[in-house]
N, C-alpha and C. Protein backbone atom coordinates (compact mmCIF):
# COMPACT_ATOMS: atom_id res chain seq x y z
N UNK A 1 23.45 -37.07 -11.58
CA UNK A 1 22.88 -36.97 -10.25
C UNK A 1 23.30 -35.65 -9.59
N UNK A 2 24.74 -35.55 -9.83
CA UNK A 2 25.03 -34.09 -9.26
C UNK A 2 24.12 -32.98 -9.65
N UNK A 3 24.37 -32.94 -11.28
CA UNK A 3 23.37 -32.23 -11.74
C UNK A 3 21.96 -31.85 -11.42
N UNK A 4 21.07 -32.75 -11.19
CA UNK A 4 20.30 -32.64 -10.34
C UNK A 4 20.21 -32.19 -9.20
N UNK A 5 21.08 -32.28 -8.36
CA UNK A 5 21.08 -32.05 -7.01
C UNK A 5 21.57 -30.48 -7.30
N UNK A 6 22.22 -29.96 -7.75
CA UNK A 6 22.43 -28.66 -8.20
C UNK A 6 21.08 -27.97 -8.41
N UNK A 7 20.38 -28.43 -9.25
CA UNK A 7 19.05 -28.00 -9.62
C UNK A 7 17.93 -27.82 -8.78
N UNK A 8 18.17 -28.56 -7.69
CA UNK A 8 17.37 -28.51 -6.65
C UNK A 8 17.57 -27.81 -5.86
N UNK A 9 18.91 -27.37 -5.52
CA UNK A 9 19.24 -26.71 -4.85
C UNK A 9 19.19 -24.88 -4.97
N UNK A 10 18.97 -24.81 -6.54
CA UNK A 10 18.75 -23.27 -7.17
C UNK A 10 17.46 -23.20 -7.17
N UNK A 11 16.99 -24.07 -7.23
CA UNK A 11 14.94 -24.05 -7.19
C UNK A 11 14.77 -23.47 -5.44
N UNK A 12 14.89 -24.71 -4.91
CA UNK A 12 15.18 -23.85 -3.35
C UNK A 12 15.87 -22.91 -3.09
N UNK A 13 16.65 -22.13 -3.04
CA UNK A 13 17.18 -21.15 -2.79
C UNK A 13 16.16 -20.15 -3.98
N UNK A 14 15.67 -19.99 -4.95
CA UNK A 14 15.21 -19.13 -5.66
C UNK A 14 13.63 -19.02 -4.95
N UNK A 15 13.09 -19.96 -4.24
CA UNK A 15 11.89 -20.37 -3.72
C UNK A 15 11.69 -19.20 -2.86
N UNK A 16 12.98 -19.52 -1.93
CA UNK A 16 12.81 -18.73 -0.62
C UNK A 16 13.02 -17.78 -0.69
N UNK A 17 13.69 -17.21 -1.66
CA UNK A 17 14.55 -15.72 -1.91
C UNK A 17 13.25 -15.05 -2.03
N UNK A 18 12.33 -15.68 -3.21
CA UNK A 18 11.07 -15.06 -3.43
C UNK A 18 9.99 -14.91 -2.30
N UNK A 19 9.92 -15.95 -1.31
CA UNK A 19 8.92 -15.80 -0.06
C UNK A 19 9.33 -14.86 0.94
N UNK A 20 10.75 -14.48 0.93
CA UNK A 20 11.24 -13.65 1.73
C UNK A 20 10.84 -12.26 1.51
N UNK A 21 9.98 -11.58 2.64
CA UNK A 21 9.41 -10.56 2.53
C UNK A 21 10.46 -9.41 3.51
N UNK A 22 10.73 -8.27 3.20
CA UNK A 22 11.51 -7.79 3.85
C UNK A 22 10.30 -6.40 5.09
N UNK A 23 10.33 -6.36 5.98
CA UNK A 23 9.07 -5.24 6.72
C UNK A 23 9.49 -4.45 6.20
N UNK A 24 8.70 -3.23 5.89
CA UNK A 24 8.65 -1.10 4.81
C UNK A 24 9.03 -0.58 6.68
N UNK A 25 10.47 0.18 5.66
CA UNK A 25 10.85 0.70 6.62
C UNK A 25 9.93 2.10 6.68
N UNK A 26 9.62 2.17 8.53
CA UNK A 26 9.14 3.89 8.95
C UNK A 26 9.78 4.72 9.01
N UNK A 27 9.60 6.05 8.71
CA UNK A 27 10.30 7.04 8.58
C UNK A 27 10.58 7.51 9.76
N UNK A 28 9.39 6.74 10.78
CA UNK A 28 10.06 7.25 12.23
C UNK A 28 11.49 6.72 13.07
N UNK A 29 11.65 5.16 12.28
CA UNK A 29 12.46 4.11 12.31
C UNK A 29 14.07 5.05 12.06
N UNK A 30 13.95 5.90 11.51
CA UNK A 30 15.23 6.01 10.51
C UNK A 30 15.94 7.17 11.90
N UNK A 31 15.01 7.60 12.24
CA UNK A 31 15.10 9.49 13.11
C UNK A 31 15.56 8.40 14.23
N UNK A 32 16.21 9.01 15.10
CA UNK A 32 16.76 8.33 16.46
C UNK A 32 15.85 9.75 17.72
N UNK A 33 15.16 8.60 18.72
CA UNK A 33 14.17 9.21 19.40
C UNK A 33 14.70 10.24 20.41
N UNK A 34 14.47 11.66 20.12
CA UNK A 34 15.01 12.88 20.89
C UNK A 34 13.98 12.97 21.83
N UNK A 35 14.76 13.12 22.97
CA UNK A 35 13.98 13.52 24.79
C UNK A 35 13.29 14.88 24.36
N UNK A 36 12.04 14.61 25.00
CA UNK A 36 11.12 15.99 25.21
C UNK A 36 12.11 16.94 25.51
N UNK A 37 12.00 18.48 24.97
CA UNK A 37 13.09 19.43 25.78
C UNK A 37 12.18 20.22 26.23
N UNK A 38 12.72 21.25 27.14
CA UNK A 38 12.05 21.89 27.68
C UNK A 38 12.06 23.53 26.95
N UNK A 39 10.88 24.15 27.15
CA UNK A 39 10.83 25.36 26.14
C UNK A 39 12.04 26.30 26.63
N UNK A 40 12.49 26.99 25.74
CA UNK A 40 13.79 28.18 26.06
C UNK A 40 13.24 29.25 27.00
N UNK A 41 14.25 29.52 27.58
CA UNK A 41 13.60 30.61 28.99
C UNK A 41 13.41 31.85 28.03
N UNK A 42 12.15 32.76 28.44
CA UNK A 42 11.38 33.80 28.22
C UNK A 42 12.45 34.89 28.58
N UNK A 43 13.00 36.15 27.73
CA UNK A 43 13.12 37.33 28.09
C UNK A 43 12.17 38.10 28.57
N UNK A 44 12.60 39.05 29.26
CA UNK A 44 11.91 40.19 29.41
C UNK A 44 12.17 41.52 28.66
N UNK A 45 11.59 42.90 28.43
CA UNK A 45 11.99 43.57 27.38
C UNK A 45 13.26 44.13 28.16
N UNK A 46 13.70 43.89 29.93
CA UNK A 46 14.62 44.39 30.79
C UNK A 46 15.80 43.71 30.28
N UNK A 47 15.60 42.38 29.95
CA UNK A 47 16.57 41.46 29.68
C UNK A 47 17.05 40.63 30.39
N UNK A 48 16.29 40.24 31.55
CA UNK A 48 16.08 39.33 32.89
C UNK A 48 15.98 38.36 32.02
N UNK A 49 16.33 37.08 32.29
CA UNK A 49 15.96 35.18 31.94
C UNK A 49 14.94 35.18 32.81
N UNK A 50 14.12 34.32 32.96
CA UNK A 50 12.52 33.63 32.87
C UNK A 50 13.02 34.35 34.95
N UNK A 51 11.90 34.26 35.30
CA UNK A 51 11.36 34.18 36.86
C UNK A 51 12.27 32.57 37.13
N UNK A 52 12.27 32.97 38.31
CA UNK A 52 12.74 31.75 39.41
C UNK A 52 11.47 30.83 39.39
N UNK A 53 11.50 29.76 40.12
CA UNK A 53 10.86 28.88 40.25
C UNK A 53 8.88 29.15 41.06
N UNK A 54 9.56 29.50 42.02
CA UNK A 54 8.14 30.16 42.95
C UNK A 54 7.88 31.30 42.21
N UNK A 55 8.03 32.43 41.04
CA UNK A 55 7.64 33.00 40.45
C UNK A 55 6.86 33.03 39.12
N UNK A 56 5.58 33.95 39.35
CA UNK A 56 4.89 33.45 37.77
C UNK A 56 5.71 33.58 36.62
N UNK A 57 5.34 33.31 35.46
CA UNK A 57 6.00 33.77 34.62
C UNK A 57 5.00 34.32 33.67
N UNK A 58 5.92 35.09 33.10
CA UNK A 58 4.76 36.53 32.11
C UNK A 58 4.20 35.54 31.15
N UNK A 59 3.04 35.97 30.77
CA UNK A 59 2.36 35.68 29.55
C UNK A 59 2.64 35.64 28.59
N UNK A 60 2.89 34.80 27.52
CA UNK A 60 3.04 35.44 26.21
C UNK A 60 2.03 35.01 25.65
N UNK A 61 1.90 36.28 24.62
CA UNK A 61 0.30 36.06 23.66
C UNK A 61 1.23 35.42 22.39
N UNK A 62 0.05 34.26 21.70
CA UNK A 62 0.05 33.72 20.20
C UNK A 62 0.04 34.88 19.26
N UNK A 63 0.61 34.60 18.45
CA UNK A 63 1.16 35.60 17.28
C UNK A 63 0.06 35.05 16.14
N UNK A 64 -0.93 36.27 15.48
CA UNK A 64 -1.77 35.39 14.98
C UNK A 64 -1.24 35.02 13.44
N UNK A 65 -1.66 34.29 12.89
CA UNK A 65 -1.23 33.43 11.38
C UNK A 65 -0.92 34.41 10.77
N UNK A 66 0.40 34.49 9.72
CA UNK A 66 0.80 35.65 8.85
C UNK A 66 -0.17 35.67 8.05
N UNK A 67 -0.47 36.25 6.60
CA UNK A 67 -0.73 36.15 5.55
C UNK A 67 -0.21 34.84 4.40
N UNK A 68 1.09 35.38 4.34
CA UNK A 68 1.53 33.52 4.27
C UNK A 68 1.18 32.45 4.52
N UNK A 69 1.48 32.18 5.59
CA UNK A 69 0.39 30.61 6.45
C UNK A 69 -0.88 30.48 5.90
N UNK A 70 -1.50 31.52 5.85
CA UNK A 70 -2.83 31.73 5.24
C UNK A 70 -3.22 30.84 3.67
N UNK A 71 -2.17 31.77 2.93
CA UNK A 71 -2.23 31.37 1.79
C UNK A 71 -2.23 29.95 1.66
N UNK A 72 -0.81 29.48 2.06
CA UNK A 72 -0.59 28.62 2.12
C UNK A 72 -1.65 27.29 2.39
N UNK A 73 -2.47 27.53 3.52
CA UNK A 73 -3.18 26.54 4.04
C UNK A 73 -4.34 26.70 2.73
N UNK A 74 -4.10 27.31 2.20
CA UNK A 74 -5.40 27.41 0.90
C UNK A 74 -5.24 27.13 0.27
N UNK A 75 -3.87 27.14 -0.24
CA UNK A 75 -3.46 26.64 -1.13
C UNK A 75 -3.62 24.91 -1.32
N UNK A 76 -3.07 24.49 -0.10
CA UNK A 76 -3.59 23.10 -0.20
C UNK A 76 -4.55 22.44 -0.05
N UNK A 77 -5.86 23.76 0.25
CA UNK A 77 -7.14 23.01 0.74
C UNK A 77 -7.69 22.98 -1.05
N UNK A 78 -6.90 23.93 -1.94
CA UNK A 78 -7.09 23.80 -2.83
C UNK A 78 -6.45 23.20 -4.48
N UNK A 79 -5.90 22.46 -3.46
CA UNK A 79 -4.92 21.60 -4.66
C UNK A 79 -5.69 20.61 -5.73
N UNK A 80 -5.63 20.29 -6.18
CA UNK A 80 -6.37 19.42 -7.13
C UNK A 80 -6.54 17.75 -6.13
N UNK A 81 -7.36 17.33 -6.82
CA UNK A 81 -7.28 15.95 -6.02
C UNK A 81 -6.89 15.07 -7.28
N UNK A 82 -6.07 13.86 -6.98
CA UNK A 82 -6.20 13.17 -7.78
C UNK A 82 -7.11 12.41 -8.15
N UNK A 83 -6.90 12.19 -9.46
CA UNK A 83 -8.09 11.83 -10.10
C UNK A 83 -8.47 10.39 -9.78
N UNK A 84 -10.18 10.20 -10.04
CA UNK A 84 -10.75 8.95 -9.34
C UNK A 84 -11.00 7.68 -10.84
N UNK A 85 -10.83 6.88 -10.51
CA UNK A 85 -10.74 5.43 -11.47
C UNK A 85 -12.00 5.38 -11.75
N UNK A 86 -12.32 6.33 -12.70
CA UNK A 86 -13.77 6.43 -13.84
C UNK A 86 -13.68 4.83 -14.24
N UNK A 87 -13.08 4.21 -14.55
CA UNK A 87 -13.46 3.09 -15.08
C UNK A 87 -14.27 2.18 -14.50
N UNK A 88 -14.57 2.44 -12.95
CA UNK A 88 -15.39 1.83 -11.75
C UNK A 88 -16.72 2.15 -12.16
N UNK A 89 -17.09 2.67 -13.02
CA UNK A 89 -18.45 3.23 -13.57
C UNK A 89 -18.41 2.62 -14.90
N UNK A 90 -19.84 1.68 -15.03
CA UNK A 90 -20.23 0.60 -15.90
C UNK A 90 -20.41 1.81 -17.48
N UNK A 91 -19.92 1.02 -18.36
CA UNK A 91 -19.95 1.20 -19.93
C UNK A 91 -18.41 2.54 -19.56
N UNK A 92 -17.76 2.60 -18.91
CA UNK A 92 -16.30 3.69 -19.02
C UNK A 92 -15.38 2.41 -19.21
N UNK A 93 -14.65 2.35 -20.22
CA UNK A 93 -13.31 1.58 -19.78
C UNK A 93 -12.13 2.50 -19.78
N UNK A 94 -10.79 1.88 -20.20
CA UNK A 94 -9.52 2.48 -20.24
C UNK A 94 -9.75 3.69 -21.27
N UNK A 95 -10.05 3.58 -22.40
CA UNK A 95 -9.81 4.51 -23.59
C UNK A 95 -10.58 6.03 -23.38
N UNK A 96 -12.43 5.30 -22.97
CA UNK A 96 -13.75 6.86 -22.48
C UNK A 96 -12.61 7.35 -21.52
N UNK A 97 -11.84 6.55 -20.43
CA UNK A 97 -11.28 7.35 -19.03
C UNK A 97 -10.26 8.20 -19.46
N UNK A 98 -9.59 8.08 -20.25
CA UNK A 98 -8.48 9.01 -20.84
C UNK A 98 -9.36 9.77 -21.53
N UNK A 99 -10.13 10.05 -21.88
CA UNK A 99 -10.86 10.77 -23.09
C UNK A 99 -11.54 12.13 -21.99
N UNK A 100 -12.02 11.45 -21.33
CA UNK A 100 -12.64 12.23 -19.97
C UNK A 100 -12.23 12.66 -19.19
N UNK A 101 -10.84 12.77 -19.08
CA UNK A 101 -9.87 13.55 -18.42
C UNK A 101 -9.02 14.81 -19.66
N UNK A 102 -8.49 14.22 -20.37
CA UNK A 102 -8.56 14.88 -21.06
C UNK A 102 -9.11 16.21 -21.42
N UNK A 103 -10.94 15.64 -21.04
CA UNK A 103 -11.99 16.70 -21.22
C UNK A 103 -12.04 17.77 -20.01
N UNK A 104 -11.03 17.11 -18.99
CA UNK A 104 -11.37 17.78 -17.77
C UNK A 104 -12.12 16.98 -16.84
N UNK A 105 -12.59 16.11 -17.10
CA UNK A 105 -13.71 15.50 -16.38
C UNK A 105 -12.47 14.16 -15.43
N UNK A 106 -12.57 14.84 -14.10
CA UNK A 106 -10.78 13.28 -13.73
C UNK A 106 -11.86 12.93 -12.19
N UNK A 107 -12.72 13.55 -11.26
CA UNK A 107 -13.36 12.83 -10.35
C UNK A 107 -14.73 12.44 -11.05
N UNK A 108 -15.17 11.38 -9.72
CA UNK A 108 -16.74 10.91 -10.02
C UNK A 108 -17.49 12.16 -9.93
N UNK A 109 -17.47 12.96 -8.96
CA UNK A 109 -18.10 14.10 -8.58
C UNK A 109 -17.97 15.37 -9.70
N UNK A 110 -17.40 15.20 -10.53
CA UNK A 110 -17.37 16.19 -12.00
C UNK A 110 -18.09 15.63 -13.19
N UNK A 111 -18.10 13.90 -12.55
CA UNK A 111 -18.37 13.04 -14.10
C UNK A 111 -20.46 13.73 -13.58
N UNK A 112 -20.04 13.54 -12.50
CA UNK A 112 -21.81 13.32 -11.60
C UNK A 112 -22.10 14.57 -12.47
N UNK A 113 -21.77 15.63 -12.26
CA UNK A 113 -22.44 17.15 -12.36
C UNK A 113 -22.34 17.72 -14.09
N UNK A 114 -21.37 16.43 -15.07
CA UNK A 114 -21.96 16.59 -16.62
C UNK A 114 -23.02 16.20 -17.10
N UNK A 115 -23.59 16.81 -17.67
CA UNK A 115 -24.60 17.13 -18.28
C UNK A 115 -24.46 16.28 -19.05
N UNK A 116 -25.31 14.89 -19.57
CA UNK A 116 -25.25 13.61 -20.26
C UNK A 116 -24.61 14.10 -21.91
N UNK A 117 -25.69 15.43 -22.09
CA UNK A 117 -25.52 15.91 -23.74
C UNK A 117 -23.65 16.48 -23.77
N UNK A 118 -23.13 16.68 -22.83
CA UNK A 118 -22.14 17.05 -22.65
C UNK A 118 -20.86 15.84 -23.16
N UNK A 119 -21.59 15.07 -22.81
CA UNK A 119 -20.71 13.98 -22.27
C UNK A 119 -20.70 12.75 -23.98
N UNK A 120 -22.02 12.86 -24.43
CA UNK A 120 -22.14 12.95 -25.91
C UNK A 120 -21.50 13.28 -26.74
N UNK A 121 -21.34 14.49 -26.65
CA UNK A 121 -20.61 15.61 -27.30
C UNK A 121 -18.79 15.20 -27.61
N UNK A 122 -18.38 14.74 -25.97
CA UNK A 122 -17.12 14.41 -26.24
C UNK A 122 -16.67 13.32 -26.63
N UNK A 123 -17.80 12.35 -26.46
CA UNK A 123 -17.66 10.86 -27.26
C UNK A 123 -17.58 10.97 -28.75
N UNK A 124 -18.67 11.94 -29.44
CA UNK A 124 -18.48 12.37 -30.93
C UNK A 124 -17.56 12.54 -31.26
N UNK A 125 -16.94 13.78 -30.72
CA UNK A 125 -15.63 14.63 -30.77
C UNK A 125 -14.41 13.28 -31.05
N UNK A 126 -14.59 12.16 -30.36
CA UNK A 126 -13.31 11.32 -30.47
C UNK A 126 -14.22 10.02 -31.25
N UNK A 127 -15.10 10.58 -32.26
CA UNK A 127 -15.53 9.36 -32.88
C UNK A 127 -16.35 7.69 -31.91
N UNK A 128 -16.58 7.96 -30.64
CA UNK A 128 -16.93 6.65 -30.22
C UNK A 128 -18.43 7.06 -29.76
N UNK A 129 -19.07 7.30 -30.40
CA UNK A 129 -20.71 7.30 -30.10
C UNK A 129 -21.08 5.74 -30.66
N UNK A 130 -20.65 5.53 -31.06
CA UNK A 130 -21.28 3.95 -30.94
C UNK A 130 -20.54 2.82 -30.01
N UNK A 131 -19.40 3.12 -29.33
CA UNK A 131 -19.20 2.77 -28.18
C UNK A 131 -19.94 2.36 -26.80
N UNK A 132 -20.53 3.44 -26.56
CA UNK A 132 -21.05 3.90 -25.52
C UNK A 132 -21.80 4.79 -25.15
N UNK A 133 -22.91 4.55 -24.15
CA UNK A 133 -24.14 4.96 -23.74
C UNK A 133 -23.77 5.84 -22.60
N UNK A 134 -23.50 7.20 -22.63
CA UNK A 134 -23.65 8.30 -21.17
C UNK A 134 -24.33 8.11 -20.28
N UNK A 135 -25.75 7.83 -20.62
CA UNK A 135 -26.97 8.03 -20.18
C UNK A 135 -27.27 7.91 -18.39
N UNK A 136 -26.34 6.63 -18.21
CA UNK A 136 -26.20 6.76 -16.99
C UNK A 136 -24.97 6.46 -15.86
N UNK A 137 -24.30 7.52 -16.62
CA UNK A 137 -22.84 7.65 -15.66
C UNK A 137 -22.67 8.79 -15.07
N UNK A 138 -23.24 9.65 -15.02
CA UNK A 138 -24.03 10.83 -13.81
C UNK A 138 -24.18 10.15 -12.67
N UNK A 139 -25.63 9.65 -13.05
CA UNK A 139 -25.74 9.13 -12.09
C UNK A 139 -24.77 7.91 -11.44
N UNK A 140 -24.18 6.98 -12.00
CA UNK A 140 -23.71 6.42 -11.06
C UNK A 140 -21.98 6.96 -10.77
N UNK A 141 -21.63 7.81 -11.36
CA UNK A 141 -20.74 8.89 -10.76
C UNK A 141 -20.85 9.51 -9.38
N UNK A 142 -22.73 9.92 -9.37
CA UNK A 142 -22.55 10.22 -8.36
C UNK A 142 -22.94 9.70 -7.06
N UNK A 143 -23.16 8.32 -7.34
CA UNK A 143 -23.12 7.54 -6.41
C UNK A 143 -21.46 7.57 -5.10
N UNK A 144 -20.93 6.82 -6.60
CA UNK A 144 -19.49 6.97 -6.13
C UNK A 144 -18.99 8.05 -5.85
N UNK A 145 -18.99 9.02 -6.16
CA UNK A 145 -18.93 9.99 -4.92
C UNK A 145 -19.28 10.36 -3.81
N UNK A 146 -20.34 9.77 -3.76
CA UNK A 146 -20.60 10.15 -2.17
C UNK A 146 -20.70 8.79 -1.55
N UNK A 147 -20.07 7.66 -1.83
CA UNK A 147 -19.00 6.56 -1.40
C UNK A 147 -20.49 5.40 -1.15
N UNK A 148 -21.47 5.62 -1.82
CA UNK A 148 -22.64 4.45 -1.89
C UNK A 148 -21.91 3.68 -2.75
N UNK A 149 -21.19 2.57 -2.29
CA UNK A 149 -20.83 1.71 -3.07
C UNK A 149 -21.49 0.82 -3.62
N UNK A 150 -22.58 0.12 -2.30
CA UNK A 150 -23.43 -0.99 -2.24
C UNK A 150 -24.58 -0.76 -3.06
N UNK A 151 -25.09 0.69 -3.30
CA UNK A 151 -25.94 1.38 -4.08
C UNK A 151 -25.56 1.34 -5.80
N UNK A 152 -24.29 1.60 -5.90
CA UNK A 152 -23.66 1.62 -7.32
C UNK A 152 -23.89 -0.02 -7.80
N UNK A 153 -23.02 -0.87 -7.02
CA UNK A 153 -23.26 -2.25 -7.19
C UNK A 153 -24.55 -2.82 -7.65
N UNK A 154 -25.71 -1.90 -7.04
CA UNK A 154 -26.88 -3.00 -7.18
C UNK A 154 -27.30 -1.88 -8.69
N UNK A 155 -27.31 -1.32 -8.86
CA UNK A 155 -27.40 -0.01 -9.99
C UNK A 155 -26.86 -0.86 -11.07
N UNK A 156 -25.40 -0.90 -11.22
CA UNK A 156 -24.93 -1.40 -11.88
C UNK A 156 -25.18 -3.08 -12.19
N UNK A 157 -25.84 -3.71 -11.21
CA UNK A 157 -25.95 -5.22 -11.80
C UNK A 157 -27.26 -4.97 -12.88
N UNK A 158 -27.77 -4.06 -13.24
CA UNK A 158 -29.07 -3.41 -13.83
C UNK A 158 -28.49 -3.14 -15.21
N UNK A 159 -27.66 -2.92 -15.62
CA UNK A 159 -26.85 -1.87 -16.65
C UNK A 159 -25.81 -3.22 -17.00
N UNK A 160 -26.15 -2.79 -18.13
CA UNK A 160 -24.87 -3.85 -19.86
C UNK A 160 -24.13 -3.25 -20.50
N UNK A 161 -22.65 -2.17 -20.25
CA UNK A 161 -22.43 -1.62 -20.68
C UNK A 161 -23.04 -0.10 -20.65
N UNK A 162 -23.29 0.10 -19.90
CA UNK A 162 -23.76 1.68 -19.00
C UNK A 162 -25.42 1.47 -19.44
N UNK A 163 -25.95 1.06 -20.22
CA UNK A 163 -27.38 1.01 -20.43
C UNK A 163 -27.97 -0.42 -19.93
N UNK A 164 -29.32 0.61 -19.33
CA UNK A 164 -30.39 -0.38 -18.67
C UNK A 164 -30.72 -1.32 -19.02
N UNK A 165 -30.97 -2.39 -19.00
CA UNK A 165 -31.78 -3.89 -19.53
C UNK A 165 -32.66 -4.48 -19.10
């Protein structure tokens, strides 16, 4: 009986341990909240601190973007994107999706703009032309790219393995 009651007691406790969800800590959570400050007083080229109160204070002009910054912001407008889950496109599974990256081919919007004979070509290349039909994963590549989901869906209830029926 003890025994039992032991057993019940590790079932419950293992129950709850598992339902117990802990909240994802924010990164804002972690920072302790600093008071607005106020901007540092302005020199002059005399070497005066900022104007008094009832006085304007000088202008300062924006300093325009280095060359750096520049780059930079290009750099990330041009980073690669990660790649999109080809396998969401009827007759691709796990194995064509590695194959097609591989090839270079990692968004819908690259799969969209190959050329079917292209796409042939690299199925040969890895032996699976009798796998699978290209014919129409262009097109519904490029569905999914330009985020017609509901469009792909009804496309695809049409298609057995990427070909029409």
């Amino acid at each position: 009986m003890l025994i039992v009651l032991l057993l019940l007691g590790l079932l419950v406790w293992w129950w709850l341990r598992g339902r117990r969800e802990e909240a994802p800590i924010q990164p804002s959570a972690l920072r302790p909240e600093e008071p607005e400050r106020e901007p540092p007083a302005v020199r002059t080229e005399a070497g005066a601190s900022a104007p008094a109160a009832g006085e304007a204070a000088p202008a300062v002009e924006a300093t325009p973007p280095t060359p750096a910054a520049e780059e930079v912001a290009m750099a990330v407008e041009a980073a690669p994107q990660p790649p999109d889950d080809l396998t969401r496109i009827e007759g691709i599974g796990p194995k064509i999706s590695r194959l097609l990256q591989e090839a270079g081919i990692m968004t819908f919007a690259q799969l969209a703009e190959t050329d079917v004979e292209r796409l042939r070509e690299i199925l040969a290349e890895a032996g699976l032309t009798a796998l699978a039909d290209p014919g129409t994963w262009p097109e519904q590549a490029r569905l999914a790219a330009e985020g017609k989901w509901d469009e792909l869906e009804a496309l695809q209830g049409e298609l057995k393995g990427g070909r029409r029926v």
